[in-house]
PDB file of N, CA and C in Angstrom:
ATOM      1  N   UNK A   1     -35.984  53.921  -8.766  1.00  0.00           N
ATOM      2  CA  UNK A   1     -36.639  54.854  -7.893  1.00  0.00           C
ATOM      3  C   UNK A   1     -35.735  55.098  -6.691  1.00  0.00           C
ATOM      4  N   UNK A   2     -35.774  56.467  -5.966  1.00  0.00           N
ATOM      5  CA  UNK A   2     -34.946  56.668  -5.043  1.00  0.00           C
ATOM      6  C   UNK A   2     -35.333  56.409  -4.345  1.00  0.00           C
ATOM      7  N   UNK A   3     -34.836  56.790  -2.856  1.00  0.00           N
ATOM      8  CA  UNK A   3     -35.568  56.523  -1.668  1.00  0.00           C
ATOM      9  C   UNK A   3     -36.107  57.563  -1.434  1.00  0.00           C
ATOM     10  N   UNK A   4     -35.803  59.178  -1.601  1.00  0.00           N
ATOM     11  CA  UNK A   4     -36.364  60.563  -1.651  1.00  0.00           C
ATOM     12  C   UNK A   4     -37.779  60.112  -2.030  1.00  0.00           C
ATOM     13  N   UNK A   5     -37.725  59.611  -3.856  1.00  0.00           N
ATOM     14  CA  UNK A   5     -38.998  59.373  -3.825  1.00  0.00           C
ATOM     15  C   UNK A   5     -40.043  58.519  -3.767  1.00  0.00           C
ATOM     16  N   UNK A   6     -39.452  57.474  -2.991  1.00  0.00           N
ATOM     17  CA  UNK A   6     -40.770  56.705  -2.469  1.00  0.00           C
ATOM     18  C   UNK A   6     -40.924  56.976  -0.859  1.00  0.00           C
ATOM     19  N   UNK A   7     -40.097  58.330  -0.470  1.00  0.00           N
ATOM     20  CA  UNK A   7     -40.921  58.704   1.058  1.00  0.00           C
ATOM     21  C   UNK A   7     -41.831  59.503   0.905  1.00  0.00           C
ATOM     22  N   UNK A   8     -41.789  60.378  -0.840  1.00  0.00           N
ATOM     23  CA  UNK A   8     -42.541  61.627  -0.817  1.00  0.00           C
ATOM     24  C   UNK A   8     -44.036  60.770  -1.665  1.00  0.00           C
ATOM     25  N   UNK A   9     -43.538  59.877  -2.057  1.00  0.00           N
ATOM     26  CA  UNK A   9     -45.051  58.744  -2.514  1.00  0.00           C
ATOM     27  C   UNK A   9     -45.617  58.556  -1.027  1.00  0.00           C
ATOM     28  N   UNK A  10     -44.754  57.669  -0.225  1.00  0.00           N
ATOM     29  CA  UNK A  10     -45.077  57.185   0.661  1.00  0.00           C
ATOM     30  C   UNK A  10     -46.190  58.246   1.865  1.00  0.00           C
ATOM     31  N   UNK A  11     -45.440  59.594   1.630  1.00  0.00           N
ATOM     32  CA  UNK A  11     -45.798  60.822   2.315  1.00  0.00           C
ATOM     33  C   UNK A  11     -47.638  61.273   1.545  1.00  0.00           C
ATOM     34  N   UNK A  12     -47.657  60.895   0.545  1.00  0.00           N
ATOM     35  CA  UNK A  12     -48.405  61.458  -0.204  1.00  0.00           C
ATOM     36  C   UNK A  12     -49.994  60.571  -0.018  1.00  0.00           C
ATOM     37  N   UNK A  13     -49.612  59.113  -0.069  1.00  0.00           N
ATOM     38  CA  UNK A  13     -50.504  58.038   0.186  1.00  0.00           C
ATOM     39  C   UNK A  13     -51.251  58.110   1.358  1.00  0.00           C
ATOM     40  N   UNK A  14     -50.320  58.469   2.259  1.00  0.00           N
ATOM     41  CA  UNK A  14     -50.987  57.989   3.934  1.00  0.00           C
ATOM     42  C   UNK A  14     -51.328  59.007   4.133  1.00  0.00           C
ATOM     43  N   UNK A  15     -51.304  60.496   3.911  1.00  0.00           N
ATOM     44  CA  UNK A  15     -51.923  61.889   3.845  1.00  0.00           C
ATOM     45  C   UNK A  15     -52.936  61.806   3.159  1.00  0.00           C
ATOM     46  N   UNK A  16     -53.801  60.618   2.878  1.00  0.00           N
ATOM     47  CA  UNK A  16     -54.895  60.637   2.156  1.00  0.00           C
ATOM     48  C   UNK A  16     -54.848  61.591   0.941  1.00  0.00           C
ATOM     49  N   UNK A  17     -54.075  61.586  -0.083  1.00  0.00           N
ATOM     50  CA  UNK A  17     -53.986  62.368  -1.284  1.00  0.00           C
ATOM     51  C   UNK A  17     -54.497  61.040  -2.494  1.00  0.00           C
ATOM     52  N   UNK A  18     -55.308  62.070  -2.915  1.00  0.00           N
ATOM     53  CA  UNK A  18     -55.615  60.628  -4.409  1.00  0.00           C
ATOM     54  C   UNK A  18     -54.155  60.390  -5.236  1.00  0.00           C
ATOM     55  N   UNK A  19     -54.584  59.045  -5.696  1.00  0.00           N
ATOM     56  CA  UNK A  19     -53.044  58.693  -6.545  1.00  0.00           C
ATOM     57  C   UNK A  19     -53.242  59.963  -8.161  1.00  0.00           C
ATOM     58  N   UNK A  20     -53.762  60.393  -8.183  1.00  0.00           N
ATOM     59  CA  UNK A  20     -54.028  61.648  -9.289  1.00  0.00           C
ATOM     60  C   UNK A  20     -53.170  62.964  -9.219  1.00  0.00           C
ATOM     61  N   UNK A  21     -53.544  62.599  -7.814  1.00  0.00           N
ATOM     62  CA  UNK A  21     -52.951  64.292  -7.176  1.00  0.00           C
ATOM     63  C   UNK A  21     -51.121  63.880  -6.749  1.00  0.00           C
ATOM     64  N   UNK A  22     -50.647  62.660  -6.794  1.00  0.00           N
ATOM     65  CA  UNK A  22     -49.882  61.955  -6.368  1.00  0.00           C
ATOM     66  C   UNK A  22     -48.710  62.099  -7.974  1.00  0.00           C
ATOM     67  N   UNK A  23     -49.895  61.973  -8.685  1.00  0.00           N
ATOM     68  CA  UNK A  23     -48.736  61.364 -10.120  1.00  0.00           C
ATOM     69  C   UNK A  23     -48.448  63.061 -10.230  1.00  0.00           C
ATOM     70  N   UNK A  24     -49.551  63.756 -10.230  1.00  0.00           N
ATOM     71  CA  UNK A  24     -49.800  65.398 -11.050  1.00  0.00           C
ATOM     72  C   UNK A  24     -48.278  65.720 -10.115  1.00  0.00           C
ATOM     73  N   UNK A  25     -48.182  65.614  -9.245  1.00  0.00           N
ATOM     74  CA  UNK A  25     -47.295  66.398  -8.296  1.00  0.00           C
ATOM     75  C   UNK A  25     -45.766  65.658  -8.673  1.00  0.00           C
ATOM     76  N   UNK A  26     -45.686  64.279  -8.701  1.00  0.00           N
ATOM     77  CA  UNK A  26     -44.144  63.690  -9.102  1.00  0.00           C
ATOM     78  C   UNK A  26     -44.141  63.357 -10.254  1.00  0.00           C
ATOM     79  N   UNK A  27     -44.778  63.682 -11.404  1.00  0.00           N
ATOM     80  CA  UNK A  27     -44.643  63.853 -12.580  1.00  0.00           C
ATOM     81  C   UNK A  27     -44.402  61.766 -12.747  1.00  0.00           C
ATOM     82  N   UNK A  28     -45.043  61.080 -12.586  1.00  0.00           N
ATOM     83  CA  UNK A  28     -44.868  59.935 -12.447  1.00  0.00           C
ATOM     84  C   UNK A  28     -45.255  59.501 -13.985  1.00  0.00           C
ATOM     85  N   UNK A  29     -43.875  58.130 -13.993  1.00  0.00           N
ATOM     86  CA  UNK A  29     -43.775  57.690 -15.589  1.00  0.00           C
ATOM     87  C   UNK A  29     -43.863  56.273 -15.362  1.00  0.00           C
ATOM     88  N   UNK A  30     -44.174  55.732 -15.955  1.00  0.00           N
ATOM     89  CA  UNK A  30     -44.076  53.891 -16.434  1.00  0.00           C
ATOM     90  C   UNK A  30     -42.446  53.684 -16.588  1.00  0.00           C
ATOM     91  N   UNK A  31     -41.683  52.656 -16.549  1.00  0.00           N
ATOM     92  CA  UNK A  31     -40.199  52.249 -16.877  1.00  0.00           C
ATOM     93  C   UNK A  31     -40.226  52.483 -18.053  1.00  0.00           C
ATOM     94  N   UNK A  32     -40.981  52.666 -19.328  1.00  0.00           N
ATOM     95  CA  UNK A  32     -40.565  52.596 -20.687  1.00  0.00           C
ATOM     96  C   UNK A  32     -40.301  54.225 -20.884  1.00  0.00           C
ATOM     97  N   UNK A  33     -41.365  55.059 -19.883  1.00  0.00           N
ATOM     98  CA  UNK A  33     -40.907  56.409 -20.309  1.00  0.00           C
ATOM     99  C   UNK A  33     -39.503  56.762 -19.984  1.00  0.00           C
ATOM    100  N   UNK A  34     -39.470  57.165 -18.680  1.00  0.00           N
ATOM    101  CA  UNK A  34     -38.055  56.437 -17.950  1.00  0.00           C
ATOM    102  C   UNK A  34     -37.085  55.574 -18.004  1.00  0.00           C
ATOM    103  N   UNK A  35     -37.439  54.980 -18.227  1.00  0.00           N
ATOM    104  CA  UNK A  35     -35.879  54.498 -18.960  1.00  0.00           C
ATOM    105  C   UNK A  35     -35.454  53.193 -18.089  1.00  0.00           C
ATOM    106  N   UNK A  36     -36.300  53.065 -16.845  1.00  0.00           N
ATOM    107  CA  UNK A  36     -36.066  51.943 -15.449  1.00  0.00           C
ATOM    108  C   UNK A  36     -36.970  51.159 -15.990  1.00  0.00           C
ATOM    109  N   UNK A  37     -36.093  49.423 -15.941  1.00  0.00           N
ATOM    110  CA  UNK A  37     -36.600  48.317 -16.214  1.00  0.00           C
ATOM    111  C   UNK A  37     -37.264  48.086 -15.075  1.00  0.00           C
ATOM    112  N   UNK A  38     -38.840  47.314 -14.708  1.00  0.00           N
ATOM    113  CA  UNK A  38     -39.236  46.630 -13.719  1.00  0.00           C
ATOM    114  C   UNK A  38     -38.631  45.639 -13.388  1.00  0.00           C
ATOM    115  N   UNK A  39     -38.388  45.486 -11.645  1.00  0.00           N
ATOM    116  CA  UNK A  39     -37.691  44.588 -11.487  1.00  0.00           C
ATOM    117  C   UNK A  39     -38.562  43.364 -10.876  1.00  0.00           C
ATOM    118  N   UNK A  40     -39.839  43.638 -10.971  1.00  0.00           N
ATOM    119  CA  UNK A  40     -40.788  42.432 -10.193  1.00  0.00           C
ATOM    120  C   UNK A  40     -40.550  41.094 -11.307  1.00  0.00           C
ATOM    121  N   UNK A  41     -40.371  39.986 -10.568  1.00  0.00           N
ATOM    122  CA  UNK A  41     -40.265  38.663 -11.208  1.00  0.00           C
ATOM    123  C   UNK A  41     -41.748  37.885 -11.226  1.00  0.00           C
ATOM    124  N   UNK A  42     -43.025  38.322 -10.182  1.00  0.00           N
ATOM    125  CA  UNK A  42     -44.836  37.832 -10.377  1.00  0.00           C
ATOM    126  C   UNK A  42     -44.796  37.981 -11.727  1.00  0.00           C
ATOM    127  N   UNK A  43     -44.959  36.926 -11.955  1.00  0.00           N
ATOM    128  CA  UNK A  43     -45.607  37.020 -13.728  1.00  0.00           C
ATOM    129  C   UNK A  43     -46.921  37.367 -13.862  1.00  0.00           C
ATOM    130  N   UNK A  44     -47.862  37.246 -12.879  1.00  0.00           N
ATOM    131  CA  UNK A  44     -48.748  37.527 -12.601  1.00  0.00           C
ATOM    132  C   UNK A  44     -49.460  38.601 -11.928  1.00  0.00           C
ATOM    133  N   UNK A  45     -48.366  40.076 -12.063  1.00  0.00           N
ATOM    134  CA  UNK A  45     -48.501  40.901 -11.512  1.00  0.00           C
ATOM    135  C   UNK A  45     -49.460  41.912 -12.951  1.00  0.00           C
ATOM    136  N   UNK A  46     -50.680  42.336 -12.216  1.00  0.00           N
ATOM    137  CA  UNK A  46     -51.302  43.068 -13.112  1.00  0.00           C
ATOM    138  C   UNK A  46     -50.675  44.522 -13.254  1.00  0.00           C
ATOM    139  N   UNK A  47     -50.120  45.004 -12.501  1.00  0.00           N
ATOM    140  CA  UNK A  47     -49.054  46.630 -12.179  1.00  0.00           C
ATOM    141  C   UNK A  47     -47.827  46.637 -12.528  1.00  0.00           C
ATOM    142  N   UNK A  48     -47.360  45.467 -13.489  1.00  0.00           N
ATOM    143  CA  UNK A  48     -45.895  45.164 -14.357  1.00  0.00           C
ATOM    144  C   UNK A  48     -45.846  46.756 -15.031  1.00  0.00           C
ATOM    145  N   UNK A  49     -44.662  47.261 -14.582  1.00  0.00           N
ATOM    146  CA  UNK A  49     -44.814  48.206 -15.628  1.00  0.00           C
ATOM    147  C   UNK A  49     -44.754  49.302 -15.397  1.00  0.00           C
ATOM    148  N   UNK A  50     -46.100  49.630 -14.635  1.00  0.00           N
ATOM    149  CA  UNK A  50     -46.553  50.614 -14.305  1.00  0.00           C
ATOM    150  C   UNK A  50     -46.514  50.978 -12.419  1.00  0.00           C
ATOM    151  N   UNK A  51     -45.569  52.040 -12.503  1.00  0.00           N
ATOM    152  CA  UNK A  51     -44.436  51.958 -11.048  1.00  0.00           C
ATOM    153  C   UNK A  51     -45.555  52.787 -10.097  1.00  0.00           C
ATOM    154  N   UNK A  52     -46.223  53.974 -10.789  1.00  0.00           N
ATOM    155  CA  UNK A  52     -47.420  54.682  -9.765  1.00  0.00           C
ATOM    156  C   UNK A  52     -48.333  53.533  -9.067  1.00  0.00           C
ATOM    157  N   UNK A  53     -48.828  52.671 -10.231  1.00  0.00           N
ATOM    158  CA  UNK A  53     -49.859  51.873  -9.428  1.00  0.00           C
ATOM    159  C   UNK A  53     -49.574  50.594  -8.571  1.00  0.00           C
ATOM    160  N   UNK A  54     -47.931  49.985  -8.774  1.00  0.00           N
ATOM    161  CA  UNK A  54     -47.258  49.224  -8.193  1.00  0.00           C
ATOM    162  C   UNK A  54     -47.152  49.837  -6.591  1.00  0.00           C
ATOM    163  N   UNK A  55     -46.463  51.265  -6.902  1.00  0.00           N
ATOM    164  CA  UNK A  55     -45.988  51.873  -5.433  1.00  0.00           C
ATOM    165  C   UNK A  55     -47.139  52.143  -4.643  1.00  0.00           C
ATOM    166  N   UNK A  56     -48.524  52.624  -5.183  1.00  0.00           N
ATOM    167  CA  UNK A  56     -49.547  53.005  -4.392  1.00  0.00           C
ATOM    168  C   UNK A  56     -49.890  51.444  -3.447  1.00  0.00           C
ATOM    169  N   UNK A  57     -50.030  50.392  -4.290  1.00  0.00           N
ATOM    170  CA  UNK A  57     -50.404  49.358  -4.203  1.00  0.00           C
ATOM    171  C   UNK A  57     -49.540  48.581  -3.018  1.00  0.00           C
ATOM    172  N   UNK A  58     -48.436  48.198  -3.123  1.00  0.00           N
ATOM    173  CA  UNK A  58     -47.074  47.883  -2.000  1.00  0.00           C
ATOM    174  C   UNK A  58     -47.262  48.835  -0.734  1.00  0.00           C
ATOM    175  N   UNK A  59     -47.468  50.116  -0.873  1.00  0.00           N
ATOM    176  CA  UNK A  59     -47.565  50.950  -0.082  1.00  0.00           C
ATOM    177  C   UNK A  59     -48.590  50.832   1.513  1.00  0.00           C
ATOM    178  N   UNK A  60     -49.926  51.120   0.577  1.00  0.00           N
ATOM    179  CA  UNK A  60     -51.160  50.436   0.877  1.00  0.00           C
ATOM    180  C   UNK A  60     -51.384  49.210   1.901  1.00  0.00           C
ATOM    181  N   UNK A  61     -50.383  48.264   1.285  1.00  0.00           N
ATOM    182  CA  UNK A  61     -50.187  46.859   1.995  1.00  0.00           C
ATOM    183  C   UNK A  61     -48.854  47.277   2.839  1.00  0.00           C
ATOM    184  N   UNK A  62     -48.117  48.151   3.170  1.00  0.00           N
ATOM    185  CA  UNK A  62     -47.601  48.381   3.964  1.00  0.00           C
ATOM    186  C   UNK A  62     -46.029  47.439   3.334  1.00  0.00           C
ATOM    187  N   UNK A  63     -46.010  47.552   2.160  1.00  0.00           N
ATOM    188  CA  UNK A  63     -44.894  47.002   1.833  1.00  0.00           C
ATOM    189  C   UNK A  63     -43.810  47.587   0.789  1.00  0.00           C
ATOM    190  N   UNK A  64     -42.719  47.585   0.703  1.00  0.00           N
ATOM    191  CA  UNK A  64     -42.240  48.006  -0.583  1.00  0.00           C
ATOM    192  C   UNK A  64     -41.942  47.375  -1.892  1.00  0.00           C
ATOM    193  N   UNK A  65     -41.786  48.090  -3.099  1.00  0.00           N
ATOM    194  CA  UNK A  65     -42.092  47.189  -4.535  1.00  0.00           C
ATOM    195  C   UNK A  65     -40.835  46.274  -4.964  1.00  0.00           C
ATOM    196  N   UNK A  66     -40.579  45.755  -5.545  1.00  0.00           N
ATOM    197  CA  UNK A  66     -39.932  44.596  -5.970  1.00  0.00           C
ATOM    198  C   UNK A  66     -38.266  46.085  -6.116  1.00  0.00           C
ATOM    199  N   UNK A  67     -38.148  46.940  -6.660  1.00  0.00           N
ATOM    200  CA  UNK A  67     -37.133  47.817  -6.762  1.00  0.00           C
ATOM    201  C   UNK A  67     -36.612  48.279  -6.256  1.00  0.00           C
ATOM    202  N   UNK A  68     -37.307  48.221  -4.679  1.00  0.00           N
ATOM    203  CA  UNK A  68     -36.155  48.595  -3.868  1.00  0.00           C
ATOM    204  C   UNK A  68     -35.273  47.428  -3.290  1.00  0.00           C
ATOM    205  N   UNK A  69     -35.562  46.084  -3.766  1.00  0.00           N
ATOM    206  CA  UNK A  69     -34.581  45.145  -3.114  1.00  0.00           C
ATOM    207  C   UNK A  69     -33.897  44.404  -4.054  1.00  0.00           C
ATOM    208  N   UNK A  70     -32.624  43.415  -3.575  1.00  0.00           N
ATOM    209  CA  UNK A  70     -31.506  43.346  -5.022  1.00  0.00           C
ATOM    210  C   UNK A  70     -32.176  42.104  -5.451  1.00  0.00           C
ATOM    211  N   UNK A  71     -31.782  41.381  -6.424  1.00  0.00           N
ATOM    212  CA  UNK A  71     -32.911  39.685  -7.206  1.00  0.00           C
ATOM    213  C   UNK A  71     -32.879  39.059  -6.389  1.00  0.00           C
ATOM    214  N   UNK A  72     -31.894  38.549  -5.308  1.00  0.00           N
ATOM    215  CA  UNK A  72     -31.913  37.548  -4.583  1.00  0.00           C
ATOM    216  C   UNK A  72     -32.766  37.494  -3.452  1.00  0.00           C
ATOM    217  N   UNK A  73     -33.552  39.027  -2.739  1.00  0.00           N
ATOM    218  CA  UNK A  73     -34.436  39.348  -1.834  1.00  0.00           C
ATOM    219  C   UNK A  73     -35.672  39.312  -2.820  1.00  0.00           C
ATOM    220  N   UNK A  74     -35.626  40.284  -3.955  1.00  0.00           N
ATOM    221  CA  UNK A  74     -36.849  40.142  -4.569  1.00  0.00           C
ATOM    222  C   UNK A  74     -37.431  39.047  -4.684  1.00  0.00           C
ATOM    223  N   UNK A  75     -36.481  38.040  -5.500  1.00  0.00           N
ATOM    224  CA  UNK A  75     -37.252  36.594  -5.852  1.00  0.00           C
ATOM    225  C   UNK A  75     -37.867  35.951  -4.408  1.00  0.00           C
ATOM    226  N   UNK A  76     -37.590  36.440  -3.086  1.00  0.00           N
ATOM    227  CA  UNK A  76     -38.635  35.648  -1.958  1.00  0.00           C
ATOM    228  C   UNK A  76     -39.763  36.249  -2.250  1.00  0.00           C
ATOM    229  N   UNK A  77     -40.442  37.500  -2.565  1.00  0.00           N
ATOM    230  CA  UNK A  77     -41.395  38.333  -2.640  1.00  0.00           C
ATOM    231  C   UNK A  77     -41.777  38.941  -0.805  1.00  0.00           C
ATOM    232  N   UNK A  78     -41.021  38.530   0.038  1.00  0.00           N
ATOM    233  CA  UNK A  78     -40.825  39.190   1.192  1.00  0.00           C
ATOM    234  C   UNK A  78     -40.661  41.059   0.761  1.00  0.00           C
ATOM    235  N   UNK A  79     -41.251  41.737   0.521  1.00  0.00           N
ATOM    236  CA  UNK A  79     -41.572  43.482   0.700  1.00  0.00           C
ATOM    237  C   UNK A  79     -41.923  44.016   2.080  1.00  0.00           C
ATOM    238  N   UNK A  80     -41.260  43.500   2.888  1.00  0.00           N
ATOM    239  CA  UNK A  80     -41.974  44.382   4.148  1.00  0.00           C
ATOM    240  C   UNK A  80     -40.731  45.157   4.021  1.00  0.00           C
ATOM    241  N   UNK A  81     -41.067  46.301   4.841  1.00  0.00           N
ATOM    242  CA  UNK A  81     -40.091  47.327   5.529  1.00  0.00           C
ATOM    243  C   UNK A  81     -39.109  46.129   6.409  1.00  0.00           C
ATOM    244  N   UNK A  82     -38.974  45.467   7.150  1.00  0.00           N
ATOM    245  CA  UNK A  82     -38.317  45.136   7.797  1.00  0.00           C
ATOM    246  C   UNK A  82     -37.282  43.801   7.431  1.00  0.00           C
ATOM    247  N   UNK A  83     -37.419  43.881   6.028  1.00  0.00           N
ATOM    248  CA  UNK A  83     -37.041  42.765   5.155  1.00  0.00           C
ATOM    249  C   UNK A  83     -35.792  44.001   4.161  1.00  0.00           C
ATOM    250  N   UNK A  84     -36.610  44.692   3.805  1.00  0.00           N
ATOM    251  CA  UNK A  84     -35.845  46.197   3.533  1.00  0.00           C
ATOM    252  C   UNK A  84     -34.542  46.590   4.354  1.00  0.00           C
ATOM    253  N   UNK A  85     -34.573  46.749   6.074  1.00  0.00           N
ATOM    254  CA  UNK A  85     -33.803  47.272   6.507  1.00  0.00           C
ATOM    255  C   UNK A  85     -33.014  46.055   6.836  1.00  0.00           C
ATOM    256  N   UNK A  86     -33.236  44.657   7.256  1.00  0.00           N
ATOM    257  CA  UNK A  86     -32.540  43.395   7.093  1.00  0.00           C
ATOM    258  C   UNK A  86     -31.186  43.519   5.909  1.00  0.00           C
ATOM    259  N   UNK A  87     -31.737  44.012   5.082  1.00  0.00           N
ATOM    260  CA  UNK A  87     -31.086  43.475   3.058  1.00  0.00           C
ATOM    261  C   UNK A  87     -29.629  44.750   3.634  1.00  0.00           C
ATOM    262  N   UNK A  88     -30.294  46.014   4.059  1.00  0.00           N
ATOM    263  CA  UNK A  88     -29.207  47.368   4.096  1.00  0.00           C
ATOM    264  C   UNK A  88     -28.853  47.673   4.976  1.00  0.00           C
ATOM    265  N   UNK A  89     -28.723  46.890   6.228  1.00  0.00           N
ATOM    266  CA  UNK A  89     -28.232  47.408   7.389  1.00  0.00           C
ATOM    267  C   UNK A  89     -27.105  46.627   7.369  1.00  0.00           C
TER     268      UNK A  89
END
């Protein structure tokens, strides 16, 4: 996922838009349609998979999904924004 489009998710969420009106508009796919492996390591993540309801979800909590950070950040499960700009600045 780019960063384009998890600002225009991100844009879409907090504008109070249903996640319906969210997928209809970015044509949103699972990694198997697409071709992008999930990179979350929760084995216990019920949204494996499935990147719309992952991103709404991370979002929501004010965090980002396991894909935007490289294995060695992911595996803390630290997703804040400010863990984000830590990893790329």
């Amino acid at each position: 996922m780019t960063l384009e489009e998890l600002m225009i998710y991100h844009k879409l969420i907090f504008q109070g838009e249903d996640q319906a009106v969210a997928d209809e508009k970015n044509a949103c796919t699972t990694p198997q349609d697409s071709g992008i492996e999930c990179k979350c390591t929760y084995s216990g993540c019920p949204r494996h998979g499935q990147c719309c309801q992952c991103l709404h979800y991370h979002l929501h909590k004010k965090q980002l999904p396991a894909c935007c950070f490289p294995p060695d950040v992911e595996r803390t499960y630290d997703r804040s924004f400010k863990r984000f700009i830590e990893t790329y600045s």
